[in-house]
Protein backbone atom coordinates (compact mmCIF):
# COMPACT_ATOMS: atom_id res chain seq x y z
CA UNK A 1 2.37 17.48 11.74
CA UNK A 2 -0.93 16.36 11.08
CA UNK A 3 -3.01 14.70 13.63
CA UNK A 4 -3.06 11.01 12.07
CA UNK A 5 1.02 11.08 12.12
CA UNK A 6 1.47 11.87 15.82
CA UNK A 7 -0.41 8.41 17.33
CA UNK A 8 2.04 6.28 14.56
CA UNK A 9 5.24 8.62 16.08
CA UNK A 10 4.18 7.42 19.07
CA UNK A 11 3.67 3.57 18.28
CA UNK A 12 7.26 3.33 16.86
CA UNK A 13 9.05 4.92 19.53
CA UNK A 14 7.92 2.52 21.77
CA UNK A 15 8.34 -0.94 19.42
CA UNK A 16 11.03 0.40 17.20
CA UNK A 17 11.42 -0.74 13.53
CA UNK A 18 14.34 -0.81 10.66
CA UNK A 19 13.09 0.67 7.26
CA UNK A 20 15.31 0.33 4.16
CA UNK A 21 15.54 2.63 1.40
CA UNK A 22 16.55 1.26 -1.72
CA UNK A 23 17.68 4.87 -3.47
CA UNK A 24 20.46 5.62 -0.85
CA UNK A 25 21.79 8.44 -2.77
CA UNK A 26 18.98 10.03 -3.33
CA UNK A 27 18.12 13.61 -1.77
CA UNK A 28 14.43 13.47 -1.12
CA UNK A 29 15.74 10.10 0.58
CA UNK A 30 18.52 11.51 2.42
CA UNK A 31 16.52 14.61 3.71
CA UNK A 32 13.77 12.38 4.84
CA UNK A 33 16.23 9.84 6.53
CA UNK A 34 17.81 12.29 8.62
CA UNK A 35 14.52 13.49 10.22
CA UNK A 36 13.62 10.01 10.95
CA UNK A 37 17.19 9.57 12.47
CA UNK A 38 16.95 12.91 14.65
CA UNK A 39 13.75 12.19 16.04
CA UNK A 40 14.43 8.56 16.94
CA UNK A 41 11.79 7.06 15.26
CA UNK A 42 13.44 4.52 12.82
CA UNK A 43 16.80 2.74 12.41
CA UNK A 44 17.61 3.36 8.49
CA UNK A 45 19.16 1.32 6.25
CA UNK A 46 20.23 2.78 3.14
CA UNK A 47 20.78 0.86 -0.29
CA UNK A 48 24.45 2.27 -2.04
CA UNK A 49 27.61 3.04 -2.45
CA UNK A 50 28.35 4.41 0.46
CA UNK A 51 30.91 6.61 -1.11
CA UNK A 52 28.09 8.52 -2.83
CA UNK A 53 25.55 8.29 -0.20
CA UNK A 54 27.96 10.44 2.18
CA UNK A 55 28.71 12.71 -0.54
CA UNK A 56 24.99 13.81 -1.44
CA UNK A 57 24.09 13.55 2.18
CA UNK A 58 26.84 15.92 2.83
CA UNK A 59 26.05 18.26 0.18
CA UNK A 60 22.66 18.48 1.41
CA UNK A 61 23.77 19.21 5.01
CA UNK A 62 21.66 15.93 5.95
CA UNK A 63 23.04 14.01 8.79
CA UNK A 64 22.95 9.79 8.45
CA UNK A 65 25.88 9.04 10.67
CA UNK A 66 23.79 6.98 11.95
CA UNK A 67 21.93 5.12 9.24
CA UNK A 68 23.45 1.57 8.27
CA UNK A 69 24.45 2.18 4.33
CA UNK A 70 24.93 -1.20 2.45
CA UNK A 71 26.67 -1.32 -0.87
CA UNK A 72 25.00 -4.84 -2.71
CA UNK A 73 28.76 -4.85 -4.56
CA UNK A 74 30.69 -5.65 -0.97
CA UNK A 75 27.99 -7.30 0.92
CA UNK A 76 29.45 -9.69 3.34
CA UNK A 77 26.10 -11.84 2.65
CA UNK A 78 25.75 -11.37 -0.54
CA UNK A 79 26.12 -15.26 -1.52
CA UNK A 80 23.56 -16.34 1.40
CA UNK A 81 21.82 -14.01 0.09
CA UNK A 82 21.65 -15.05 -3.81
CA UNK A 83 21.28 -18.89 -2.56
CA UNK A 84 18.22 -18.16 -0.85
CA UNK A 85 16.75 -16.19 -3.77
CA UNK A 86 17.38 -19.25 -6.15
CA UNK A 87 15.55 -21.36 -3.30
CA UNK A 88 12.82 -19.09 -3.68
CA UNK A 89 12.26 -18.87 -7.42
CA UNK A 90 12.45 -22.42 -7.40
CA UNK A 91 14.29 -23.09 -10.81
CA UNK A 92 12.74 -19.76 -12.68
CA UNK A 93 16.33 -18.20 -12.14
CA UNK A 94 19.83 -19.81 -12.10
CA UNK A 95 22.46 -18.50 -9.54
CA UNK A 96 23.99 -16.27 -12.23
CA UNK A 97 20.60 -14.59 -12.71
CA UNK A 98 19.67 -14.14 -9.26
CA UNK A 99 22.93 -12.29 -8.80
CA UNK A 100 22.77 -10.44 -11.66
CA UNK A 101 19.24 -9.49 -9.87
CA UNK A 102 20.48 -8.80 -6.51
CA UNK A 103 22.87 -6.46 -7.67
CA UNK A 104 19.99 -3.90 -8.53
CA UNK A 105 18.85 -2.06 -5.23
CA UNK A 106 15.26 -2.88 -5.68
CA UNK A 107 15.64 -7.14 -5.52
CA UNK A 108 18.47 -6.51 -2.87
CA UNK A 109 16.15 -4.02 -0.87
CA UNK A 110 13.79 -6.23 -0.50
CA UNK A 111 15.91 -9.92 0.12
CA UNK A 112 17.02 -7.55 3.51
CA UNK A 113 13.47 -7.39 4.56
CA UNK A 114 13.12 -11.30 3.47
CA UNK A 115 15.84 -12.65 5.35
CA UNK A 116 14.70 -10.34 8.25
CA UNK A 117 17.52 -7.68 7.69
CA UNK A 118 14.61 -5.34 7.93
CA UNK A 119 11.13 -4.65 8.81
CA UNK A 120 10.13 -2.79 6.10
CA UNK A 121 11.03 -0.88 2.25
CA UNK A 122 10.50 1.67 0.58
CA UNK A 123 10.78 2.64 -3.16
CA UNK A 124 10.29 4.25 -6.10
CA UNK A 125 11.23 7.09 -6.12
CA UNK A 126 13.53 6.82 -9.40
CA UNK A 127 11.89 3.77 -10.59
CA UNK A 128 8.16 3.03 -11.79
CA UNK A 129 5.74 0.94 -9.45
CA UNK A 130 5.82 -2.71 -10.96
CA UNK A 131 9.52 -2.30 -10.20
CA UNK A 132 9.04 -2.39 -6.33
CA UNK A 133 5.97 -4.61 -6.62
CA UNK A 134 7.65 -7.13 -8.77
CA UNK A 135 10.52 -8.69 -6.50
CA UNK A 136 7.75 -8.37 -3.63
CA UNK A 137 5.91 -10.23 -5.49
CA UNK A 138 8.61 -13.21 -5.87
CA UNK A 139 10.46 -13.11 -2.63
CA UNK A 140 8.52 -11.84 0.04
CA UNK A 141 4.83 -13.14 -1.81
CA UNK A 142 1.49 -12.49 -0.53
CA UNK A 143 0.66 -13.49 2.93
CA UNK A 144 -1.46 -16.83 3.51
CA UNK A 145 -4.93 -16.58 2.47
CA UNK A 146 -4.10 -13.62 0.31
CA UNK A 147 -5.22 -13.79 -4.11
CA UNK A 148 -3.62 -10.60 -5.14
CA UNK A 149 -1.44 -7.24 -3.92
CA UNK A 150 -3.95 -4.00 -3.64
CA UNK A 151 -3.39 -0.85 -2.46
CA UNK A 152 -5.06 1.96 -0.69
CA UNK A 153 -4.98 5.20 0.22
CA UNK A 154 -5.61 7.20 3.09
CA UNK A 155 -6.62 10.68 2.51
CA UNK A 156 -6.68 13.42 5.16
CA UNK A 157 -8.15 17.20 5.48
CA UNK A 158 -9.26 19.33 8.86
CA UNK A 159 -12.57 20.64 7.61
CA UNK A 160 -16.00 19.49 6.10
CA UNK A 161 -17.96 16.62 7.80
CA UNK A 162 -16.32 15.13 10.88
CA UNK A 163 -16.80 11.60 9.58
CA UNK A 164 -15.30 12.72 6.42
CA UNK A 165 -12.42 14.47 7.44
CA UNK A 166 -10.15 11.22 6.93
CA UNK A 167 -11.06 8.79 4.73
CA UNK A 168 -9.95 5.50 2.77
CA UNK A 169 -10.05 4.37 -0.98
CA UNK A 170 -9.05 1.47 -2.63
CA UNK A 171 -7.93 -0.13 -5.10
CA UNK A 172 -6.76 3.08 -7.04
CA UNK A 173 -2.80 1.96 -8.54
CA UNK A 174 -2.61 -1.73 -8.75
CA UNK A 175 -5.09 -3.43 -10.13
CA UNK A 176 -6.39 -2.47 -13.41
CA UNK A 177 -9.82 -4.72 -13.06
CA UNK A 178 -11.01 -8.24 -11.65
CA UNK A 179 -11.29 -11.45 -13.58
CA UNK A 180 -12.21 -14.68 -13.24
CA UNK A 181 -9.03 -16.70 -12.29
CA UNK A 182 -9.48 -19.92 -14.52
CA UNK A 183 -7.93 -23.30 -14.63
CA UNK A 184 -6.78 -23.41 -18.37
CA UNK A 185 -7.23 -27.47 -18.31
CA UNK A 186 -10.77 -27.74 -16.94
CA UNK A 187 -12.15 -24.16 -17.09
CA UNK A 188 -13.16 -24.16 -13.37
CA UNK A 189 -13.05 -21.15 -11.60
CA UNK A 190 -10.23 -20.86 -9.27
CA UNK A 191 -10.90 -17.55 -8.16
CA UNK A 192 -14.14 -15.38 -8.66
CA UNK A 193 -13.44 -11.78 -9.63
CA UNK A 194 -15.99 -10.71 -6.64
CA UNK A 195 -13.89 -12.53 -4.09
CA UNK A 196 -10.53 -10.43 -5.03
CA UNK A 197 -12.23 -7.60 -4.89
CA UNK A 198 -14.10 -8.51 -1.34
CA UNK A 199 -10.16 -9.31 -0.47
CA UNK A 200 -9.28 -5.58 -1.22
CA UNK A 201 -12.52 -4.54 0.60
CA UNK A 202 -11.44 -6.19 3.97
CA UNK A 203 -7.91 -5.58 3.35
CA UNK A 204 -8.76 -1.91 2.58
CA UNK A 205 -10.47 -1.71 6.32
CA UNK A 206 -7.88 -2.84 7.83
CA UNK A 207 -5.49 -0.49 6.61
CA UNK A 208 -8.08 1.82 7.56
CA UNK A 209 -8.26 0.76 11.07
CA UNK A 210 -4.35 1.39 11.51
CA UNK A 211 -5.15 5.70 11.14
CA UNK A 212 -8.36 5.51 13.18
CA UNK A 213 -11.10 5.11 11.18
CA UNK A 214 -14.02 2.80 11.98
CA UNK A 215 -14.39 1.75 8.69
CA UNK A 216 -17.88 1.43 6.99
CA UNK A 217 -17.01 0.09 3.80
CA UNK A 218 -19.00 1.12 0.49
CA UNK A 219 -18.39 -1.06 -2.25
CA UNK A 220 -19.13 1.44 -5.34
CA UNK A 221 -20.99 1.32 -8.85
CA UNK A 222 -23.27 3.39 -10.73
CA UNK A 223 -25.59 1.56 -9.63
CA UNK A 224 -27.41 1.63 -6.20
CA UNK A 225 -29.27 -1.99 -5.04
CA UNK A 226 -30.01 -2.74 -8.46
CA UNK A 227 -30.98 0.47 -10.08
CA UNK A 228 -28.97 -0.45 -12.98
CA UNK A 229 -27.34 -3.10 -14.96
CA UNK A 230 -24.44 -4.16 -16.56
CA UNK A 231 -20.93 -3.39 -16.60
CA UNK A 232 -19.65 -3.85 -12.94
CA UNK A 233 -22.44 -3.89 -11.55
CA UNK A 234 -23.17 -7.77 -10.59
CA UNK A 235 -18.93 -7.21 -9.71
CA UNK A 236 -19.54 -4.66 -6.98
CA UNK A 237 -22.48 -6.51 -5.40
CA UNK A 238 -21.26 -9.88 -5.22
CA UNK A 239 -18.27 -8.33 -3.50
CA UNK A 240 -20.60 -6.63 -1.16
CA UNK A 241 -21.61 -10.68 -0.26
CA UNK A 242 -17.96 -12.20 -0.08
CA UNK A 243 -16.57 -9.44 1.72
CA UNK A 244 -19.19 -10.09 4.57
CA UNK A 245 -18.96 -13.82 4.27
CA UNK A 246 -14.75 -13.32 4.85
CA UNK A 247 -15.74 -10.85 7.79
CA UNK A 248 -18.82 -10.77 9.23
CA UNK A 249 -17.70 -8.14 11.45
CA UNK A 250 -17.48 -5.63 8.99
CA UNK A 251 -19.67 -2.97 8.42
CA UNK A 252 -20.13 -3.12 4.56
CA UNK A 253 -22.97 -2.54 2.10
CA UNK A 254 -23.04 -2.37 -1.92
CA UNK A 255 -23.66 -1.65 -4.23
CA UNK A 256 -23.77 1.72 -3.62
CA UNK A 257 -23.45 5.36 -5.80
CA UNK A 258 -21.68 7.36 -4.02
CA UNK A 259 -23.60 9.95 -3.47
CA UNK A 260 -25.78 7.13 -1.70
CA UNK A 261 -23.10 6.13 -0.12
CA UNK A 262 -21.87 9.98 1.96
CA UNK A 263 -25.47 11.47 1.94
CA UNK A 264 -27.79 10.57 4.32
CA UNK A 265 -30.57 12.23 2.77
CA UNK A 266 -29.51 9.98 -0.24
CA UNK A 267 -29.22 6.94 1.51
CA UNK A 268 -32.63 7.82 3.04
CA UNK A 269 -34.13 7.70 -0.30
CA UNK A 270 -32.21 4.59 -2.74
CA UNK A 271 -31.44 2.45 0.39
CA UNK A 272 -32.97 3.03 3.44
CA UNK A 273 -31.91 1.32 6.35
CA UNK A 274 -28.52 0.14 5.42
CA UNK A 275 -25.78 0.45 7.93
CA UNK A 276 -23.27 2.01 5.66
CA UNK A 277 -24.94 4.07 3.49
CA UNK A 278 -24.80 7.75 4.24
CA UNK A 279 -21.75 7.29 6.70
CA UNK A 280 -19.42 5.56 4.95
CA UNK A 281 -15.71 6.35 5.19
CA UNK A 282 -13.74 3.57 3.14
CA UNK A 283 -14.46 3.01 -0.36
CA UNK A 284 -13.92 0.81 -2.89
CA UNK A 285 -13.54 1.10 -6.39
CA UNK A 286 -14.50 -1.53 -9.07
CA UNK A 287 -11.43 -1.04 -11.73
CA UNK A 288 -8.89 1.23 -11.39
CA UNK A 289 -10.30 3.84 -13.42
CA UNK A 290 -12.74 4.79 -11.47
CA UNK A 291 -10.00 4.38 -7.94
CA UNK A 292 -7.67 6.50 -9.61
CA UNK A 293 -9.48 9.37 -11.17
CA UNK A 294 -12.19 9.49 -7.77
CA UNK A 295 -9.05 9.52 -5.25
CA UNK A 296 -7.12 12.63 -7.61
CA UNK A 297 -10.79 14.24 -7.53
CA UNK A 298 -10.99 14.27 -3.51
CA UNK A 299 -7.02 15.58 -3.43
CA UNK A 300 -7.33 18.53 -6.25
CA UNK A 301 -11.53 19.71 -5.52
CA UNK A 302 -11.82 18.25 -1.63
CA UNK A 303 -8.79 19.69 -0.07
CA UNK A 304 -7.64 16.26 1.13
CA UNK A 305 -3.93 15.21 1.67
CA UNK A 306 -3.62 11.95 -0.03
CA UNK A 307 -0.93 9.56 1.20
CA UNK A 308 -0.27 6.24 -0.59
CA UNK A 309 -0.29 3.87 -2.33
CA UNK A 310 -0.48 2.15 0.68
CA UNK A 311 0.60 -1.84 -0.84
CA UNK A 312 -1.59 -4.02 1.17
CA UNK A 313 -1.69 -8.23 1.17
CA UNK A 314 2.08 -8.87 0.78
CA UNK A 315 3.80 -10.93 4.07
CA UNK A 316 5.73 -7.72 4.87
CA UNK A 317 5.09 -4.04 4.51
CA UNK A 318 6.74 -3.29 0.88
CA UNK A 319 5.87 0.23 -0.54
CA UNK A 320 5.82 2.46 -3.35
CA UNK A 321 6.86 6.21 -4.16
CA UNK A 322 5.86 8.39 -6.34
CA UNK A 323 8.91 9.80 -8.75
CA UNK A 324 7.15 12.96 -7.76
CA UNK A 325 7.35 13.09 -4.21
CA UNK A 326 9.14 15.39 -2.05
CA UNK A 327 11.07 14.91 1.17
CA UNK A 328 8.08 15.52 3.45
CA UNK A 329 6.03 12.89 1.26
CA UNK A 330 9.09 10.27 2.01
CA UNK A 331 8.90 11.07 5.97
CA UNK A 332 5.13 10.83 6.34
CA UNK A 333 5.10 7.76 4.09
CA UNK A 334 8.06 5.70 5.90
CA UNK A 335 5.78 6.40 8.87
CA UNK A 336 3.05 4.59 7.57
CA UNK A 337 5.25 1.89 6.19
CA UNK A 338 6.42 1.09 9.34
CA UNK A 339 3.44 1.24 11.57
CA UNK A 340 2.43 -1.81 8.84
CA UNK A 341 5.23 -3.84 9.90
């Protein structure tokens, strides 16, 4: 196991949490389960018939005897259940829709950890992202002070520069860009692009925080203190400003180039002086392009383990999988999951 798992081992051994999985019959699911159930580190609830989840457990040789497997068609609380959804959308579904919705693993899933069945979810691993981010999104909602979901992820490697061998990145699958939120009846600004993404800088260092790093937060461009112009530029900078302004404890500094931002010899030259700048360890991307395509570089040319997307800003720790994983990626990522919680 890698170093950054054993501390969050640790952590929920001694404060012990309840994860649902929403694919209950699923292998990758089932093999990871049972390793989480031998080693004591989470109670498991599993979303399914529990017919079938006992049958492909048992072909698989995986052992859940003692995961709790709930079947959304027999639920003893399944009409609390659909009248506190319909309290929640507030008139955007009727009873009959709300039910119809609950009967899907992903909306029931995530009522559990709403109604405090639960500390935890994940999903995904049959079904695309906006799936498990949309009933997050309109049950359990963002947490109070809190403009948008983001993710992050944490990427890990044992060579190369010490303060580089784990690192953060962020956002890099949720948000494709940041706009202006506008009132359409006055044309005020509600919400300044810069400040949502200064909200997934700080939220970004927190995750960080929960694997050890002592983040120093970059806030990238191609640009470095004003060497160019245009495009999101004036975005990344103005960031740089909110983020401090919403945590003045935070060591952050853009915008930065990356190379000025992990060189010191760089950093020596375009931005001397900065307290960031040729250390930094979390970064953050100005549109999802650039998230994406820099986090897949570090995993396929650095060597780095990447483990995410980590959701971050939602009132309870809700996350995605990748219809690619594997078993192992399941395990490590329940881990992280619950260490949120």
């Amino acid at each position: 196991m890698a170093d950054m798992f054993a501390p969050l081992v640790a952590q929920l051994k001694a404060n012990p949490k309840t994860i649902v999985f929403t694919e209950g019959n699923d292998p990758r699911i089932l093999e990871a389960a049972s390793k989480l159930l031998a080693e004591g580190v989470l109670k498991v609830v599993m979303v399914g018939n529990e017919a079938e989840c006992k049958a492909a457990a048992a072909a698989g040789n995986f052992d859940i005897s003692a995961a709790e497997i709930i079947d959304p068609e027999n639920y003893v609380g399944f009409d609390e259940m659909v009248n506190t959804m319909v309290e929640l959308r507030k008139g955007k579904q009727t009873a009959e829709e709300c039910t119809a919705m609950l009967k899907k693993s992903n909306y029931f899933g995530t009522m559990l950890v709403k109604m405090g069945k639960a500390d935890c979810l994940r999903g995904g691993a049959t079904y695309p992202t906006a799936d498990t981010i949309r009933p997050a999104l309109q049950l359990v909602k963002t947490k109070k002070g809190a403009h948008l979901v983001s993710s992050c992820f944490i990427l890990d490697r044992d060579f190369g520069e010490e303060g580089l061998k784990r690192i953060a990145m962020g956002d890099c699958a949720v948000n494709i860009d940041y706009t202006d939120t506008v009132d359409k009846a006055t044309g005020e600004v509600k919400i300044a692009a810069s400040a949502k993404l200064a909200e997934v800088a700080v939220e970004t260092a927190k995750t960080a925080k929960l694997f050890g790093i002592d983040p120093k937060v970059a806030v990238l461009s191609f640009s470095t203190k004003g060497s160019g112009k245009g495009g999101t530029v004036a975005l990344s900078h103005d960031a740089t400003i909110k983020a401090q302004e919403m945590d003045p404890e935070l060591a952050v500094d853009g915008e930065l180039q990356f190379d000025a931002a992990v060189a010191p010899e760089v950093a020596q030259v375009k931005c001397k002086g900065s307290k960031v700048a040729g250390q930094a360890n979390t970064f953050i991307f100005p549109c999802i392009e650039a998230g994406n395509i820099g986090y897949k570089i570090a995993q396929r040319l650095g060597g780095y383990a990447a483990y995410g997307p980590i959701l971050q800003g939602l009132n309870a720790p809700i996350n995605d999988l990748s219809r690619g994983c594997n078993a192992d990626e399941v395990y490590k990522m329940s881990l992280i999951t619950a260490c949120q919680s």
